[in-house]
C-alpha atoms as a PDB file:
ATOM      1  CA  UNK A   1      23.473  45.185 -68.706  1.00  0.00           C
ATOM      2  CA  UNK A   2      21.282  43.719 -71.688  1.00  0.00           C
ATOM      3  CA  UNK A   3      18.812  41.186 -72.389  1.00  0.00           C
ATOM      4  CA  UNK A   4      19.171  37.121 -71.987  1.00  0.00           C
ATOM      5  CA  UNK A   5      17.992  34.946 -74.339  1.00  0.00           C
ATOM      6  CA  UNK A   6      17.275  31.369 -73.451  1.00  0.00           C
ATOM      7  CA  UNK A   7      16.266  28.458 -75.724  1.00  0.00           C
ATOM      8  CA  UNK A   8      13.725  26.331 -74.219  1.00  0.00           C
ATOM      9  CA  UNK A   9      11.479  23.828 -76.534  1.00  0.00           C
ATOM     10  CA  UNK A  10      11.902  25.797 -79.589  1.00  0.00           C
ATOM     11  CA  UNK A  11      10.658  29.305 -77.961  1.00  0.00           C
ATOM     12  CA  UNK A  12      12.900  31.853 -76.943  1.00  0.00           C
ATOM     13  CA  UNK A  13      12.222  33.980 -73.323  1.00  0.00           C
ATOM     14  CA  UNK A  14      13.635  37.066 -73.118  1.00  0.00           C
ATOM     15  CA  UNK A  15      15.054  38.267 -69.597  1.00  0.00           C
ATOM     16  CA  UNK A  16      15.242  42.016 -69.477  1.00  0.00           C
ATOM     17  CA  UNK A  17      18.098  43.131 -66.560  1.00  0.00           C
ATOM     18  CA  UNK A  18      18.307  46.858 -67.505  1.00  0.00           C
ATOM     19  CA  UNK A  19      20.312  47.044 -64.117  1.00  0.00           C
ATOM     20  CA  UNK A  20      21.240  50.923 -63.648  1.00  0.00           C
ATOM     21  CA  UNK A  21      22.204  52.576 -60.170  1.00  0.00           C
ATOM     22  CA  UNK A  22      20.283  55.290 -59.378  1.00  0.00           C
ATOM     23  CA  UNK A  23      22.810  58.366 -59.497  1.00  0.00           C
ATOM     24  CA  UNK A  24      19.987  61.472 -60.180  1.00  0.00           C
ATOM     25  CA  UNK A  25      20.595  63.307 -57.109  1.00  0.00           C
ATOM     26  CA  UNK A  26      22.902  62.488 -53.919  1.00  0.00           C
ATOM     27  CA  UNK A  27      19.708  63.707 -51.890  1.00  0.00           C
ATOM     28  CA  UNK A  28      17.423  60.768 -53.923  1.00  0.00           C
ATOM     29  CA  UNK A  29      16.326  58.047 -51.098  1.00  0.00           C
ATOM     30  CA  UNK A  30      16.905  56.132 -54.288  1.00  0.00           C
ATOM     31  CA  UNK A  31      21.129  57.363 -54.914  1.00  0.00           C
ATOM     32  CA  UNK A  32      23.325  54.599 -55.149  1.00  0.00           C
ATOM     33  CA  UNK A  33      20.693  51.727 -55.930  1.00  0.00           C
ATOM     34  CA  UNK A  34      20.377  49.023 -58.281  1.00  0.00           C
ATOM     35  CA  UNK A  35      17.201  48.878 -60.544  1.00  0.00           C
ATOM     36  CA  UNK A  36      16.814  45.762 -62.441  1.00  0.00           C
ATOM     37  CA  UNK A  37      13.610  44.708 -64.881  1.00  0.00           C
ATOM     38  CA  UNK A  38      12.790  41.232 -65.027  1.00  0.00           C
ATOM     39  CA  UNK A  39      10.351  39.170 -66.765  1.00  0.00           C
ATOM     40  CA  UNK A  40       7.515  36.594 -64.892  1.00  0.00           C
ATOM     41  CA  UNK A  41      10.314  33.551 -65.948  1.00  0.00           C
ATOM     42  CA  UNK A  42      11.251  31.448 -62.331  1.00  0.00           C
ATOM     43  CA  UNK A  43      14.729  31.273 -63.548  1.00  0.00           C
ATOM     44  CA  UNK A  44      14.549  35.487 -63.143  1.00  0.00           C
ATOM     45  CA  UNK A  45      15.126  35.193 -59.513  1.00  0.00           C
ATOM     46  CA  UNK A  46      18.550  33.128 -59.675  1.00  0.00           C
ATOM     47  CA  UNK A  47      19.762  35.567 -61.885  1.00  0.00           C
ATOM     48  CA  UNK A  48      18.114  38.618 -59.372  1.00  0.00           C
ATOM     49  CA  UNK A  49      19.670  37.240 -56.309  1.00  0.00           C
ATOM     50  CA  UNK A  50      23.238  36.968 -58.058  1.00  0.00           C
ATOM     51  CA  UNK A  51      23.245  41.094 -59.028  1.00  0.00           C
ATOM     52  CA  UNK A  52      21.847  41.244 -55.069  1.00  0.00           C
ATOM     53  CA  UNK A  53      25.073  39.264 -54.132  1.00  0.00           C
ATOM     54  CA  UNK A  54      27.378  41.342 -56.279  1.00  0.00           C
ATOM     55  CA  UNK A  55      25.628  45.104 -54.675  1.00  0.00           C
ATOM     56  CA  UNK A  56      25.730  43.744 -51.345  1.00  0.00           C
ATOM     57  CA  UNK A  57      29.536  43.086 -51.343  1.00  0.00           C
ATOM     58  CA  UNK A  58      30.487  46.224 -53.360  1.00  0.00           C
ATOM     59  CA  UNK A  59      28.865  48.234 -50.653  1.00  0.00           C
ATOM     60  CA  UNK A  60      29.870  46.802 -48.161  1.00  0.00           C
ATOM     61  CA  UNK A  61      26.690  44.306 -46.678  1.00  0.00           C
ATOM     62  CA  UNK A  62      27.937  41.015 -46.775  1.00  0.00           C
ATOM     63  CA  UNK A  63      26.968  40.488 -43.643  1.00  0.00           C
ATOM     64  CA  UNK A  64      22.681  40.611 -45.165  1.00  0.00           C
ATOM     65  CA  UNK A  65      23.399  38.457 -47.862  1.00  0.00           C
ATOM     66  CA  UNK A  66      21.886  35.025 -46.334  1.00  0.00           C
ATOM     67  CA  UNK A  67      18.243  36.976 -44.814  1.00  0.00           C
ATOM     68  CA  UNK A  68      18.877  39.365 -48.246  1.00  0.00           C
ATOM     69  CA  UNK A  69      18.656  36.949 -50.606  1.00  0.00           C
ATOM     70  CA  UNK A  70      15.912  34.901 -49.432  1.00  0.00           C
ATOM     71  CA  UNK A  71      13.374  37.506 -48.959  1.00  0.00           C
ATOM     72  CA  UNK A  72      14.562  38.846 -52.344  1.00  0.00           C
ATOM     73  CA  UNK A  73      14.021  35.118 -53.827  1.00  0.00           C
ATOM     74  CA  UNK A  74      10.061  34.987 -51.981  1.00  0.00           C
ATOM     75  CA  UNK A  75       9.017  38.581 -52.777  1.00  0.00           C
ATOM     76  CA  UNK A  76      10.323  38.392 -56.530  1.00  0.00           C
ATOM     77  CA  UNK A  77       8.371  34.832 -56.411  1.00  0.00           C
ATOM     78  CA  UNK A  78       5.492  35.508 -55.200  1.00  0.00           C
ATOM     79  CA  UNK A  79       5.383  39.068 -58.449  1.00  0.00           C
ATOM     80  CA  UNK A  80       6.070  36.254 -60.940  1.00  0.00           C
ATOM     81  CA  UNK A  81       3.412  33.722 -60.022  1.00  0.00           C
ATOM     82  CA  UNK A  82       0.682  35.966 -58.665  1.00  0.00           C
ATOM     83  CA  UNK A  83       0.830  39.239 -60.134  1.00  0.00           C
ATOM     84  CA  UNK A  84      -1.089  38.954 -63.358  1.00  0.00           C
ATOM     85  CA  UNK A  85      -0.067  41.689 -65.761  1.00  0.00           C
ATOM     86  CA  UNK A  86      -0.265  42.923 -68.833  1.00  0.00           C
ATOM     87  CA  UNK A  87       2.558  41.224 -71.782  1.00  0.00           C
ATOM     88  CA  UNK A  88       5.800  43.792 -71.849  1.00  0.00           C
ATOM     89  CA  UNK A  89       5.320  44.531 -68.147  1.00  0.00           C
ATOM     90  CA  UNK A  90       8.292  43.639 -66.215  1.00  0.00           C
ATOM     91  CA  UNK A  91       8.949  42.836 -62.395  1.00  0.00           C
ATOM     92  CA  UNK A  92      11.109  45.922 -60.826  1.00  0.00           C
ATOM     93  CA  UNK A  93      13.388  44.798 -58.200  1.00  0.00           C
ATOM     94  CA  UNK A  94      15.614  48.023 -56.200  1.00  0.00           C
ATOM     95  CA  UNK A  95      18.217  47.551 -53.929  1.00  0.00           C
ATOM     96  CA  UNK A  96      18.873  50.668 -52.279  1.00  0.00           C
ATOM     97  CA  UNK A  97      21.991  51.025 -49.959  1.00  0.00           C
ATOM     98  CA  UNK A  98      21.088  52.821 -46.568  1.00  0.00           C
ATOM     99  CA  UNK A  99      22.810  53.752 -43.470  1.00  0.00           C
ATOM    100  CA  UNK A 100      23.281  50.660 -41.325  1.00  0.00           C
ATOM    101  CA  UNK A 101      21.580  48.142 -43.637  1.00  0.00           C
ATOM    102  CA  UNK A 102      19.185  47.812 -47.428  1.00  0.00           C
ATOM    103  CA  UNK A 103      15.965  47.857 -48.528  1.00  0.00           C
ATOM    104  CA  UNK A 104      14.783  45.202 -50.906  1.00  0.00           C
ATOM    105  CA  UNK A 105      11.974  46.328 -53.416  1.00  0.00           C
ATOM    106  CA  UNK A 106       9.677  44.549 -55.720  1.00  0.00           C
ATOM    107  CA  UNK A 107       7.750  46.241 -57.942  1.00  0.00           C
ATOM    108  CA  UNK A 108       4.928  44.919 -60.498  1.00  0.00           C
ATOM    109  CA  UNK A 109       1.810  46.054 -62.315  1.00  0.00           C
ATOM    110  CA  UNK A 110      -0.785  44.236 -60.669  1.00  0.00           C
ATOM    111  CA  UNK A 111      -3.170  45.788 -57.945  1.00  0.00           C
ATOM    112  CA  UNK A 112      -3.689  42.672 -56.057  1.00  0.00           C
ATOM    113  CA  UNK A 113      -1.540  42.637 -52.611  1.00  0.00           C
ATOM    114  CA  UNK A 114       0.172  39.967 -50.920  1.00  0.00           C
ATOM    115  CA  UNK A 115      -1.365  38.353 -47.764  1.00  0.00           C
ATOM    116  CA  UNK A 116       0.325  36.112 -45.324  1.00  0.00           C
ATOM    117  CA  UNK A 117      -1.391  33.278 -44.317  1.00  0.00           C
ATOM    118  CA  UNK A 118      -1.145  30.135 -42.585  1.00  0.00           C
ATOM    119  CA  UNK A 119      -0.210  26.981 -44.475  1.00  0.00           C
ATOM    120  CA  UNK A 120      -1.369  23.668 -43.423  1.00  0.00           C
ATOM    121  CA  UNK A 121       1.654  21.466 -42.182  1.00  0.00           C
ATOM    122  CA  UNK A 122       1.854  19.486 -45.349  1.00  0.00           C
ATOM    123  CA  UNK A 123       1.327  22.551 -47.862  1.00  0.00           C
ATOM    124  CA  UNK A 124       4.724  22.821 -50.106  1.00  0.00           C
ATOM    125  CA  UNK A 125       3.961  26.814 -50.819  1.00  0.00           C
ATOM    126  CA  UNK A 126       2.473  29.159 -48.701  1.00  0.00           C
ATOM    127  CA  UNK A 127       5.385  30.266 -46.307  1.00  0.00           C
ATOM    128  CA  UNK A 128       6.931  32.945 -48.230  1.00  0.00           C
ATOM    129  CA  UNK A 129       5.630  36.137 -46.343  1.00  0.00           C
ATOM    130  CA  UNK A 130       5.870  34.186 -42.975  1.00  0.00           C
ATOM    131  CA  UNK A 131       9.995  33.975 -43.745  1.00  0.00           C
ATOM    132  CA  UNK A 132       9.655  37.544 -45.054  1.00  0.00           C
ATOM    133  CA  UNK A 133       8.413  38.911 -42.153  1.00  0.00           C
ATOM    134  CA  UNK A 134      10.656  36.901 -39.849  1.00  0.00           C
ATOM    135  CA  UNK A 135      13.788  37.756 -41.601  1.00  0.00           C
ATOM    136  CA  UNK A 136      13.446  41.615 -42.184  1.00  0.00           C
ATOM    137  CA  UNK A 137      12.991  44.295 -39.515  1.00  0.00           C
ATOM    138  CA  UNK A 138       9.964  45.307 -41.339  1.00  0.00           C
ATOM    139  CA  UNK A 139       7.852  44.572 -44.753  1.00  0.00           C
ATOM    140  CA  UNK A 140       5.335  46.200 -46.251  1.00  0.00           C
ATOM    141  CA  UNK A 141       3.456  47.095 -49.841  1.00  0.00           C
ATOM    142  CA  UNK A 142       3.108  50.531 -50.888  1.00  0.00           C
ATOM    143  CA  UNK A 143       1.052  52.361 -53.576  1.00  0.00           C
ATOM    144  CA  UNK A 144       3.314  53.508 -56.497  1.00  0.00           C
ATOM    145  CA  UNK A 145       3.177  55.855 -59.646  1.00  0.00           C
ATOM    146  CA  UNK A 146       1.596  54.167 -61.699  1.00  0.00           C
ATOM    147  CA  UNK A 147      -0.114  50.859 -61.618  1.00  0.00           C
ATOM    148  CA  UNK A 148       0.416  48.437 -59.435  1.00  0.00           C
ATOM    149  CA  UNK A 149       2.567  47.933 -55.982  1.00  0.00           C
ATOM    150  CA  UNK A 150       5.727  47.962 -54.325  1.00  0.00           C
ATOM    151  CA  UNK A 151       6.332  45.165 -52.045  1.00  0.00           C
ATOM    152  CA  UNK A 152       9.496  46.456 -49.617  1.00  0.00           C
ATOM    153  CA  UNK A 153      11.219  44.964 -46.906  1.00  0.00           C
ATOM    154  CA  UNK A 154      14.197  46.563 -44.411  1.00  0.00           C
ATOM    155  CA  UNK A 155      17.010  44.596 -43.302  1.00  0.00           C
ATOM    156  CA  UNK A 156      19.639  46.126 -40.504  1.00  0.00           C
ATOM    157  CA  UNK A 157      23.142  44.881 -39.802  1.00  0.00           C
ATOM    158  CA  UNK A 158      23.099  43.065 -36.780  1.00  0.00           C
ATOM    159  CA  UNK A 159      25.382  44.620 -34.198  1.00  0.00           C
ATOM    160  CA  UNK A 160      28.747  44.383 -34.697  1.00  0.00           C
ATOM    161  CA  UNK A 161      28.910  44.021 -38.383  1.00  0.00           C
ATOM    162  CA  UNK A 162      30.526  46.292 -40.818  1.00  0.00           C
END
């Protein structure tokens, strides 16, 4: 994959998908993902959760894609309004493949970490982690190499599914 150009009021936004699965070693607990570099642009996420779409059915986790896609759309959201980092740092998304279901990561520059909270009734924002953390089997951020964070959350099949 390349680089997308858009045209928007005379300037020109650049959105890096350097999409590459992970293939370094079969024992990796990265093997088999997709890595994908975005920039801070909203109209990144469309364009993340149709490359989720496409590695969900070629491996096999259709079954994810509605909970998938959504916590992939408020994680990825949340990176590209709050994390405040430096010009030619990208958001890292990683789908990684495992036994019985995916993990969804977002990684970015900044050190500051997400925080549920309550939203008053008539807030229009504010309910991203809530969904996050009632959709996956588990969420969480995580130091990584390098600056910044890794946001994460698991998803299982539910039974029955194949």
């Amino acid at each position: 994959m390349g680089s997308i150009s858009h045209g928007q009021n005379g300037k020109v936004l650049t959105m890096v998908m350097e999409g590459r699965p992970d293939t370094s070693h079969p024992n990796s607990p990265y093997y088999g993902s997709v890595v994908l570099r975005w920039t801070r642009h909203p109209s990144c996420v469309g364009l993340a959760r149709l490359e989720l779409r496409k590695a969900l059915a070629g491996w096999g986790l259709s079954a994810l894609e509605d909970s998938a896609v959504l916590i992939l759309s408020e994680l990825l959201t949340n990176a590209a309004r709050h994390a405040r980092v430096s010009p030619g740092r990208e958001i890292e998304t990683r789908y990684v493949p495992r036994p019985g279901g995916l993990r969804i990561e977002v990684h970015d520059a900044s050190d500051e970490r997400p925080r549920p909270r309550v939203p008053a009734p008539d807030a229009t924002d504010g309910r991203g982690l809530v969904l996050v953390e009632a959709l996956a089997d588990v969420w969480g951020v995580s130091e990584r190499h390098g600056p910044g964070k890794t946001v994460w959350a698991h998803l299982s099949l539910p039974p029955g599914a194949s």
